[in-house]
N, C-alpha and C. Protein backbone atom coordinates (compact mmCIF):
# COMPACT_ATOMS: atom_id res chain seq x y z
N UNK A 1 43.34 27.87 -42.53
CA UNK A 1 42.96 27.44 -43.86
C UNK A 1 41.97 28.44 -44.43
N UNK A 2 41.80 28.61 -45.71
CA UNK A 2 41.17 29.46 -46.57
C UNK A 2 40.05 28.57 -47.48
N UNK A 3 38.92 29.35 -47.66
CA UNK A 3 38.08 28.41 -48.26
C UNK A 3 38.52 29.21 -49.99
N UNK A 4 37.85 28.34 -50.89
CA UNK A 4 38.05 28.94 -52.14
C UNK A 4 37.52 30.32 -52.32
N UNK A 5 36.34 31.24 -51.35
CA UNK A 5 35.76 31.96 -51.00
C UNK A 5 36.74 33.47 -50.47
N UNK A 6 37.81 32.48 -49.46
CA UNK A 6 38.40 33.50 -49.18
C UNK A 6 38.10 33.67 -47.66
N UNK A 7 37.35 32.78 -47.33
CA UNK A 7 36.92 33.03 -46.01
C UNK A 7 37.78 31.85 -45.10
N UNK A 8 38.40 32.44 -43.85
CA UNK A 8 39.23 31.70 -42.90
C UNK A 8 38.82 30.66 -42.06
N UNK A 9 39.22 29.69 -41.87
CA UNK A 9 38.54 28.43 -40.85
C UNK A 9 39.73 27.82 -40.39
N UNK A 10 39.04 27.41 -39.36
CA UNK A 10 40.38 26.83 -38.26
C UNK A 10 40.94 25.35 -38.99
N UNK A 11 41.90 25.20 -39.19
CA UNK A 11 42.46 24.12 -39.13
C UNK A 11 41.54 22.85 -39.05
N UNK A 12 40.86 21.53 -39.50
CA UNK A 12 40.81 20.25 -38.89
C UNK A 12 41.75 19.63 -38.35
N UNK A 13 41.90 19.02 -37.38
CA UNK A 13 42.88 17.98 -36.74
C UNK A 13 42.03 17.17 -36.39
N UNK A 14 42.05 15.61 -36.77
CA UNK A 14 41.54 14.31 -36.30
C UNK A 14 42.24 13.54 -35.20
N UNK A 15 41.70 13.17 -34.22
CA UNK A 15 43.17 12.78 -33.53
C UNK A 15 42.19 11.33 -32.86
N UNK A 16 42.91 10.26 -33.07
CA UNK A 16 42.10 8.68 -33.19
C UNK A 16 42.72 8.40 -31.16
N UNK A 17 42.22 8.69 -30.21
CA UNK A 17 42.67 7.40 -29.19
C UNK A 17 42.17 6.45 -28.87
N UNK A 18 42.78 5.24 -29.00
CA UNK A 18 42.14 3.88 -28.94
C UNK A 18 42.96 3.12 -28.23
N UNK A 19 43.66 1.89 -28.42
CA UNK A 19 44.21 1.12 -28.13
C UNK A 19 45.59 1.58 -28.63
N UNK A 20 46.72 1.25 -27.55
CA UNK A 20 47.76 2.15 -27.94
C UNK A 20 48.70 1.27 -28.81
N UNK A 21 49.26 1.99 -29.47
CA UNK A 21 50.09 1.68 -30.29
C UNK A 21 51.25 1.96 -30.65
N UNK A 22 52.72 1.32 -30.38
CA UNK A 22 53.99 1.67 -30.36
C UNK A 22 54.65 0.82 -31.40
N UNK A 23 55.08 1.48 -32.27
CA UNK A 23 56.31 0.83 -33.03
C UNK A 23 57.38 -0.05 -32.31
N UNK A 24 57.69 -1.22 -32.16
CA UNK A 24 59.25 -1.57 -31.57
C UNK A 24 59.87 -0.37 -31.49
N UNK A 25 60.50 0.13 -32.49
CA UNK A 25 61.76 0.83 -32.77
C UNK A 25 61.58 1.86 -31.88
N UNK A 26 60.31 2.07 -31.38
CA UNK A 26 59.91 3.65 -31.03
C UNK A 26 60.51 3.27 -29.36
N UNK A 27 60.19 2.06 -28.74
CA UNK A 27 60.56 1.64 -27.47
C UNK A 27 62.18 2.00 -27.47
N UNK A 28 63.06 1.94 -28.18
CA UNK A 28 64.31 1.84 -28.40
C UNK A 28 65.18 3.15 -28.95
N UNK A 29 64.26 3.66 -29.09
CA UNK A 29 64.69 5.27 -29.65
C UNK A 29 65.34 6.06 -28.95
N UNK A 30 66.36 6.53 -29.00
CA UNK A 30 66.55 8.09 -28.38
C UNK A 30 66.37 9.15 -28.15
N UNK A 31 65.68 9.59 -29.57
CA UNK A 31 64.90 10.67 -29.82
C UNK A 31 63.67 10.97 -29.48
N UNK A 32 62.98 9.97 -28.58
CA UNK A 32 61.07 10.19 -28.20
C UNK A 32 61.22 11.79 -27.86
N UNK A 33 62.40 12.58 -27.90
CA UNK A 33 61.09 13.92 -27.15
C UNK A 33 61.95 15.03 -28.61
N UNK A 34 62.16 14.09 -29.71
CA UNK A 34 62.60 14.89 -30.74
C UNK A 34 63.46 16.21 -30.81
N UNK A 35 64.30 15.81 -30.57
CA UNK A 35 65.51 16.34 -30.77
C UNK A 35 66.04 16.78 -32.42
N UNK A 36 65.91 16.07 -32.94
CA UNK A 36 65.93 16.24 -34.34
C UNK A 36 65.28 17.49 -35.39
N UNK A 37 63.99 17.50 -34.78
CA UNK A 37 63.12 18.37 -35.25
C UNK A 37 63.46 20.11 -34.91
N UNK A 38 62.50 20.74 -35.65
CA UNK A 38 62.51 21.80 -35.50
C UNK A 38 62.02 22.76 -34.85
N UNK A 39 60.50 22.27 -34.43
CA UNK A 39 59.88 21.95 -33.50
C UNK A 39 58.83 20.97 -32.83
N UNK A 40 59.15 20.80 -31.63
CA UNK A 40 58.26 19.87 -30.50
C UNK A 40 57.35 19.97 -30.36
N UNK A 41 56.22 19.28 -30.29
CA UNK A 41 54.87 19.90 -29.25
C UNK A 41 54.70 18.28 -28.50
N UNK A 42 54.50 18.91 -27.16
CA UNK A 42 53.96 17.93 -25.93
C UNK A 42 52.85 18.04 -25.32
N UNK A 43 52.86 17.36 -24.89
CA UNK A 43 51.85 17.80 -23.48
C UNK A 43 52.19 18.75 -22.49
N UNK A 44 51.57 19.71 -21.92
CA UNK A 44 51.96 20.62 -21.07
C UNK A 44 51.01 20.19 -19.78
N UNK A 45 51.23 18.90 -19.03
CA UNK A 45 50.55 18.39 -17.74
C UNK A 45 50.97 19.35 -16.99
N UNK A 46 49.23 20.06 -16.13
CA UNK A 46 49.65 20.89 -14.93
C UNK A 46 50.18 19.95 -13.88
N UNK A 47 51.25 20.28 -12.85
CA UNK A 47 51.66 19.76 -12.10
C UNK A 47 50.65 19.59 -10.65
N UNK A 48 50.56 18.77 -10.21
CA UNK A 48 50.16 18.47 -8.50
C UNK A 48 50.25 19.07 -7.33
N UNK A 49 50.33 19.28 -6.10
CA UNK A 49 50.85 20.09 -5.38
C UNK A 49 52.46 19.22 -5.00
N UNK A 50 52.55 18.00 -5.79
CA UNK A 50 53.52 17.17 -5.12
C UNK A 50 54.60 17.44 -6.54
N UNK A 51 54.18 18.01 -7.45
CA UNK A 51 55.38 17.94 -8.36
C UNK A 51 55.08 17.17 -9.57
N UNK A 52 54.33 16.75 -9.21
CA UNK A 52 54.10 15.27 -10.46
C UNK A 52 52.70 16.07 -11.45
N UNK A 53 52.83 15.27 -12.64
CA UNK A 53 51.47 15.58 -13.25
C UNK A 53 50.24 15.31 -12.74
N UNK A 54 49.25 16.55 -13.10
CA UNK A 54 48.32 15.51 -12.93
C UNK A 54 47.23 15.63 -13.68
N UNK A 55 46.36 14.95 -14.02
CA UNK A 55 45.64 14.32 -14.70
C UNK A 55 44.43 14.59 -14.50
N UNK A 56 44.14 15.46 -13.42
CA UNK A 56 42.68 16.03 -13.11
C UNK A 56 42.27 16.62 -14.25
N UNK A 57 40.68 16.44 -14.37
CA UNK A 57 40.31 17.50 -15.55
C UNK A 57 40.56 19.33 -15.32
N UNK A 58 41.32 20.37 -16.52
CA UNK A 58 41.37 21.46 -16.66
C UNK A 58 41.52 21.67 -17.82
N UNK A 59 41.48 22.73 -18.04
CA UNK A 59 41.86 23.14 -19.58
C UNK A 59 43.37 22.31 -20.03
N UNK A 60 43.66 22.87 -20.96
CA UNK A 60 44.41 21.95 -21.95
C UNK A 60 45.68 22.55 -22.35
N UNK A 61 46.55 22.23 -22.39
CA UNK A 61 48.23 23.44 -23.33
C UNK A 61 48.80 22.13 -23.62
N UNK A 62 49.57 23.08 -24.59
CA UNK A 62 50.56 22.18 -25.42
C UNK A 62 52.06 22.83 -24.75
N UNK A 63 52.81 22.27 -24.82
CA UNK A 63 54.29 22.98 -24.72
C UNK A 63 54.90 22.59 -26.15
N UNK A 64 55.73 23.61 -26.38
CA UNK A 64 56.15 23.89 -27.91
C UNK A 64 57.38 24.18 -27.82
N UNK A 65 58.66 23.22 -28.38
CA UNK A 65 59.28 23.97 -27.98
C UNK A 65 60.44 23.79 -29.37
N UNK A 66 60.74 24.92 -29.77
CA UNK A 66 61.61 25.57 -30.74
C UNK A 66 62.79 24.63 -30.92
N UNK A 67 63.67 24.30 -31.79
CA UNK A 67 64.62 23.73 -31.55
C UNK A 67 66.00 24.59 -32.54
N UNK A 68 65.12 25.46 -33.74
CA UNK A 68 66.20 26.11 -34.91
C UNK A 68 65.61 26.93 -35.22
N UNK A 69 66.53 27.71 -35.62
CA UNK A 69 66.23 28.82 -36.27
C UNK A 69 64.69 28.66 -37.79
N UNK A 70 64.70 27.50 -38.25
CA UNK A 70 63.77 27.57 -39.13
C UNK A 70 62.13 27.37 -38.29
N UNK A 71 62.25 26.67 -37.28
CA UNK A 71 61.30 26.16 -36.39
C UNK A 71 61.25 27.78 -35.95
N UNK A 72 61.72 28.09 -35.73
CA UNK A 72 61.89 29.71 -34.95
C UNK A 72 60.76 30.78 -35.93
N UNK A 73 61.50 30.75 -36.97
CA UNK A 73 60.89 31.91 -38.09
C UNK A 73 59.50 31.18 -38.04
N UNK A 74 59.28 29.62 -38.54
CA UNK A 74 57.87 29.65 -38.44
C UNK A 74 56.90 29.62 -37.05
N UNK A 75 57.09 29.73 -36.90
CA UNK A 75 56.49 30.24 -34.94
C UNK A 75 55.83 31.97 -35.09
N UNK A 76 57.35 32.41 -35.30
CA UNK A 76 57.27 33.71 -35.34
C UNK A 76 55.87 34.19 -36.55
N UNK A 77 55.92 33.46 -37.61
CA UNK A 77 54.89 33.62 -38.80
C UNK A 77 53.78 33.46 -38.14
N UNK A 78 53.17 31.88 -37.53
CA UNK A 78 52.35 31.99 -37.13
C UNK A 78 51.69 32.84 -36.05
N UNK A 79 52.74 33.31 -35.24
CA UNK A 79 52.11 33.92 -34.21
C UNK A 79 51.52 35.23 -34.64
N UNK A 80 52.53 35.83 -35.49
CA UNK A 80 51.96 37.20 -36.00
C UNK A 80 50.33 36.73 -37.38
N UNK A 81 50.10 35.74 -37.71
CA UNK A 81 49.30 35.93 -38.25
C UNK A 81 47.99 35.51 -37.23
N UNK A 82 48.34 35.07 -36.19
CA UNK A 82 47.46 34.90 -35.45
C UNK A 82 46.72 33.33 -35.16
N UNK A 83 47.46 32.48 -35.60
CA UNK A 83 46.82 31.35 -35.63
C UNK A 83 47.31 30.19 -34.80
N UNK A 84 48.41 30.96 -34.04
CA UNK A 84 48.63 30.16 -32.29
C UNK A 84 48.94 31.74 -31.48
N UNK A 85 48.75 30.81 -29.97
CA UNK A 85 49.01 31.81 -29.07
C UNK A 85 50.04 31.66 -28.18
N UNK A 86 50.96 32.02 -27.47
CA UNK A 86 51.70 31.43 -26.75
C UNK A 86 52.76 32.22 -25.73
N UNK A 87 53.21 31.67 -24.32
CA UNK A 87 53.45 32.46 -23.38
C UNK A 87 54.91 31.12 -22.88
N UNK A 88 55.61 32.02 -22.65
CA UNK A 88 56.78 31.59 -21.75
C UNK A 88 56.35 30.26 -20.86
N UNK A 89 57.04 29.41 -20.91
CA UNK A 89 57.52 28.24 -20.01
C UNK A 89 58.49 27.90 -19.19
N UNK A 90 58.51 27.83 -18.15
CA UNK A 90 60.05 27.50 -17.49
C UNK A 90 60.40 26.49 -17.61
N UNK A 91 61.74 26.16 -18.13
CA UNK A 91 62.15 25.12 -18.98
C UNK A 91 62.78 23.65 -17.93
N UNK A 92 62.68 24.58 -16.65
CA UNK A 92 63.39 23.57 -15.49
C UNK A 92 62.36 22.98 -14.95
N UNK A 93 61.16 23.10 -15.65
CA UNK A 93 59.75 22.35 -15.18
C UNK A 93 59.60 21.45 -16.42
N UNK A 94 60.33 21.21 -17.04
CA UNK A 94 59.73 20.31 -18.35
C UNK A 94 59.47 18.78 -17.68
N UNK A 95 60.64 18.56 -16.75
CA UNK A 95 61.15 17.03 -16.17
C UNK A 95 60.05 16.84 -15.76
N UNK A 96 59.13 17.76 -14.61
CA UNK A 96 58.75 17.58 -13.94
C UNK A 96 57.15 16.92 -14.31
N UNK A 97 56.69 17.73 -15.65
CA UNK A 97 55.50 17.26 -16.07
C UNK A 97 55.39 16.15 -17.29
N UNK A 98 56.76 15.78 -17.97
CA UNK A 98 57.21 14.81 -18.33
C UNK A 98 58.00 13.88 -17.71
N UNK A 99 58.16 13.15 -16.55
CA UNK A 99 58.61 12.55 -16.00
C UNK A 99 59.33 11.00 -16.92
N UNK A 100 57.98 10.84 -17.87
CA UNK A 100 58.48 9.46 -18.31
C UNK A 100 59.23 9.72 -19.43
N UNK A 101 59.13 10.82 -19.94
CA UNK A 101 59.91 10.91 -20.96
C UNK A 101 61.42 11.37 -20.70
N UNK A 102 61.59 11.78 -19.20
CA UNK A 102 63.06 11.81 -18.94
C UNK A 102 63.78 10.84 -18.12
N UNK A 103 63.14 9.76 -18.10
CA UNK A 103 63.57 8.23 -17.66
C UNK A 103 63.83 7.65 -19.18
N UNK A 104 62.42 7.66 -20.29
CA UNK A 104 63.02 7.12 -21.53
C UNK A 104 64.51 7.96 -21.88
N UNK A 105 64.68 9.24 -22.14
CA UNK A 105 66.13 9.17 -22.43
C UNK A 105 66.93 8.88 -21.50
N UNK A 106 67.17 8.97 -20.12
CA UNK A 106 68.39 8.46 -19.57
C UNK A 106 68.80 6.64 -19.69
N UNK A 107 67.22 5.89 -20.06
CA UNK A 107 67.51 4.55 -19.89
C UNK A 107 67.77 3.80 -21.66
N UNK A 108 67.81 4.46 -22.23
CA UNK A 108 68.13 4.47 -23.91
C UNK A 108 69.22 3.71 -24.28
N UNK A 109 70.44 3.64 -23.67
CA UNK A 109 71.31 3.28 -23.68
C UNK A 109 71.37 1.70 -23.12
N UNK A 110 70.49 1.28 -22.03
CA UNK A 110 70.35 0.40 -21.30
C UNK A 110 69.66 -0.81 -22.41
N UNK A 111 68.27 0.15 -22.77
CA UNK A 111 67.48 -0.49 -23.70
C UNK A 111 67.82 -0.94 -25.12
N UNK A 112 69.21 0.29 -25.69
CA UNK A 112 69.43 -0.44 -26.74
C UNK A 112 70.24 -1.96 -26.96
N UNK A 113 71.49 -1.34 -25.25
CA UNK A 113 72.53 -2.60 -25.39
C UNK A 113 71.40 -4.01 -24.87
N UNK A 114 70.44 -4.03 -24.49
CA UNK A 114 69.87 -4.63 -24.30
C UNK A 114 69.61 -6.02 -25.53
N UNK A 115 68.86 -4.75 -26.45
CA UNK A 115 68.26 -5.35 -27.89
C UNK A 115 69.72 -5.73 -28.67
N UNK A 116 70.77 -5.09 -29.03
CA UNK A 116 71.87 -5.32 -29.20
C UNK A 116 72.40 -7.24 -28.92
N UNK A 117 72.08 -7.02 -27.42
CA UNK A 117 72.75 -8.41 -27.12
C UNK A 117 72.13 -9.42 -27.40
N UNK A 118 70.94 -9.48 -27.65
CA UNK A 118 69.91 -10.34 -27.69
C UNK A 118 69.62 -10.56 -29.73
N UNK A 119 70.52 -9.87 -30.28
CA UNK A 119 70.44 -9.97 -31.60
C UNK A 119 69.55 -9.36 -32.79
N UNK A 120 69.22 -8.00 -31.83
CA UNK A 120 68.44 -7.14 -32.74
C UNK A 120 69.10 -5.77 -33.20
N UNK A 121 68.56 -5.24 -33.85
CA UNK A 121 69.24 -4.25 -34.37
C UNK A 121 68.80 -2.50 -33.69
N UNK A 122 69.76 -2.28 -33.76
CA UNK A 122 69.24 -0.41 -33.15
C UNK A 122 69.99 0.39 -34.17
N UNK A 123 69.27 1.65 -34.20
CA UNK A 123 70.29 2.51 -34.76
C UNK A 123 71.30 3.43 -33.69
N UNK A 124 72.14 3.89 -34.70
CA UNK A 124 73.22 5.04 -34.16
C UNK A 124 72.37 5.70 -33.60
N UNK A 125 72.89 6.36 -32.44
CA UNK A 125 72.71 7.67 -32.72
C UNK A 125 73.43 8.28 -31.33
N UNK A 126 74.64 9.71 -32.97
CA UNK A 126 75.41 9.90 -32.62
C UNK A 126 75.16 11.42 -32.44
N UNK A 127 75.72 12.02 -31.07
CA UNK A 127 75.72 13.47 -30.62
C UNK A 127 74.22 13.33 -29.23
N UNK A 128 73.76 12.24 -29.36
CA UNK A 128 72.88 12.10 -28.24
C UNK A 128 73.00 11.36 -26.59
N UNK A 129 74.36 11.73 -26.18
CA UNK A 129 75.11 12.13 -25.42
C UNK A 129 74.38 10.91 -24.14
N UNK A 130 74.09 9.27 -24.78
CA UNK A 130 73.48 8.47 -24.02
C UNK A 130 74.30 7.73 -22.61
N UNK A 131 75.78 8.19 -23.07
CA UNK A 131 76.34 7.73 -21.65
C UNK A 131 76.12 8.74 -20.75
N UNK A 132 76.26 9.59 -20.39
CA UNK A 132 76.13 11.10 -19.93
C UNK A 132 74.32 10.70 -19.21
N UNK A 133 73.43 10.55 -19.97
CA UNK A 133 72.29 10.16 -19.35
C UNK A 133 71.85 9.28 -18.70
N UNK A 134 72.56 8.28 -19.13
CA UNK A 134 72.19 6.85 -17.80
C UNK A 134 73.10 6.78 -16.81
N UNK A 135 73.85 7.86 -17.05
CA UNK A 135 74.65 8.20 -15.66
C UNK A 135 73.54 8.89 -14.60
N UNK A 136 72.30 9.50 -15.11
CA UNK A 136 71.21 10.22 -14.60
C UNK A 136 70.31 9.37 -14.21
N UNK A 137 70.44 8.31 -14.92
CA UNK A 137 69.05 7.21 -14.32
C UNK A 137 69.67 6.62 -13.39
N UNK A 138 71.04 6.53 -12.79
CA UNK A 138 71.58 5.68 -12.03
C UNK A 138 71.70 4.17 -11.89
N UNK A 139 72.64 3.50 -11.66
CA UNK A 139 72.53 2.08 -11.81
C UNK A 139 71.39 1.01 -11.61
N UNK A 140 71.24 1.07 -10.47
CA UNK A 140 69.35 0.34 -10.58
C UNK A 140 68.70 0.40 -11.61
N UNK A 141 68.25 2.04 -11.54
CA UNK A 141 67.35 2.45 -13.21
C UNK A 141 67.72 1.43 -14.32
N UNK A 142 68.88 1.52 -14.76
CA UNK A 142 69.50 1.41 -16.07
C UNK A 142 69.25 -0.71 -15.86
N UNK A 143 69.50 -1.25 -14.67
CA UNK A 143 69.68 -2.39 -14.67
C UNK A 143 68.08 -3.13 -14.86
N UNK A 144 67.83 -2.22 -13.93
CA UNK A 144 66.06 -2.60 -14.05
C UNK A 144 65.49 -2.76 -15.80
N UNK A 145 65.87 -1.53 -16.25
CA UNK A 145 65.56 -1.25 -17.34
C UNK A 145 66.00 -2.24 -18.30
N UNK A 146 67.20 -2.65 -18.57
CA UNK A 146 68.04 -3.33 -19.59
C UNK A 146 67.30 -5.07 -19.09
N UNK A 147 66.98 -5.65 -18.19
CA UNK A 147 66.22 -6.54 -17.41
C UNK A 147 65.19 -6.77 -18.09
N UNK A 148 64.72 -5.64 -17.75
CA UNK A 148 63.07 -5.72 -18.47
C UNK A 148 63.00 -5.86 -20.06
N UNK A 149 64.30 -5.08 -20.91
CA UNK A 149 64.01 -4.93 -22.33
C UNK A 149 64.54 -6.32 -22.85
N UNK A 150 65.52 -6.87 -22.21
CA UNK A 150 65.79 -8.69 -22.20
C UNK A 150 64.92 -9.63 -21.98
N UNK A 151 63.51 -9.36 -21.54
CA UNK A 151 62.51 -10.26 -20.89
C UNK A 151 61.72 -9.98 -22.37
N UNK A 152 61.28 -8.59 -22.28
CA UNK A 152 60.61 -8.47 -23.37
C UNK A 152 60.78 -9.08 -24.99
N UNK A 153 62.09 -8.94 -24.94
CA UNK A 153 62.76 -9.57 -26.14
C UNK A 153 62.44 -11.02 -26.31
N UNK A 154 62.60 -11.64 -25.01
CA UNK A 154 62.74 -13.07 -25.03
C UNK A 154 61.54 -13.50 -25.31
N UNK A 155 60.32 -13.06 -24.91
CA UNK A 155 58.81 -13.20 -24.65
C UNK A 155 58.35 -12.52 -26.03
N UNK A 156 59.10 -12.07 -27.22
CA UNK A 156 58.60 -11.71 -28.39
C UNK A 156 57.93 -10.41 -28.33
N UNK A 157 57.49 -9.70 -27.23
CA UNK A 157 57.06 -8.25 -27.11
C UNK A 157 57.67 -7.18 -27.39
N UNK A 158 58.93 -7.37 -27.91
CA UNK A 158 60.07 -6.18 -28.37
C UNK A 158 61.28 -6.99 -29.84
């Protein structure tokens, strides 16, 4: 950002954590790790010696990750003007430090027919290849899952 001066300053970002807060719809989504967009930003949890995140205090990264060509060019803008920095990720580590977010998409399918049967509404969504993924969560997963989003329903929490 530019002051009327002409002089450069970083960005403000406010960022509120409190008591958490989820939309229904957001429980039921397909898209939590945005697919849609152009670009992503996550959390970049360093991993454990066991694979898993962890949560110890260290410095901080985002993972960013591109999805189009327009997301692309502006990356490229910012980087050359200098106002992010950024280094290669190996992309076969994403699972690993997002764990829950690659259980929410494989169990998506579980969760919607869930809400479905129980007389709520979901949206489409088409090209997001949800049989193909709860073939990945495996049957338990998916049963557990669809279980739980039927309880929730019933109990007014979803």
């Amino acid at each position: 950002m530019s002051s009327s001066s002409g002089q450069k300053s970083p960005i403000e970002v406010s960022v509120f954590i409190g008591p958490r807060q989820l939309q229904p719809r957001c429980k039921v989504c397909a898209d939590g790790i945005g697919e849609a967009a152009d670009i992503v930003c996550a959390d970049a949890w360093h991993a454990s010696d066991k694979g898993y995140p962890s949560f110890e205090e260290q410095d901080g990264r985002s993972l960013m990750l591109v999805r189009t060509a327009a997301g692309r060019q502006l990356v490229q803008t910012a980087l050359q003007a200098g106002a992010i920095a950024s280094q290669p990720y190996p992309v076969d580590e994403i699972a690993t430090i997002q764990p829950y977010q690659l259980n929410r998409k494989r169990t998506s399918l579980a969760r919607s027919a869930a809400v479905r049967l129980t007389g709520g509404h979901v949206p489409r969504f088409k090209g997001y290849q949800l049989l193909g993924n709860a073939a990945g969560a495996g049957l338990r997963n998916n049963l557990k899952t669809f279980l739980g989003t039927v309880k929730r329903r019933m109990s007014g929490r979803l």
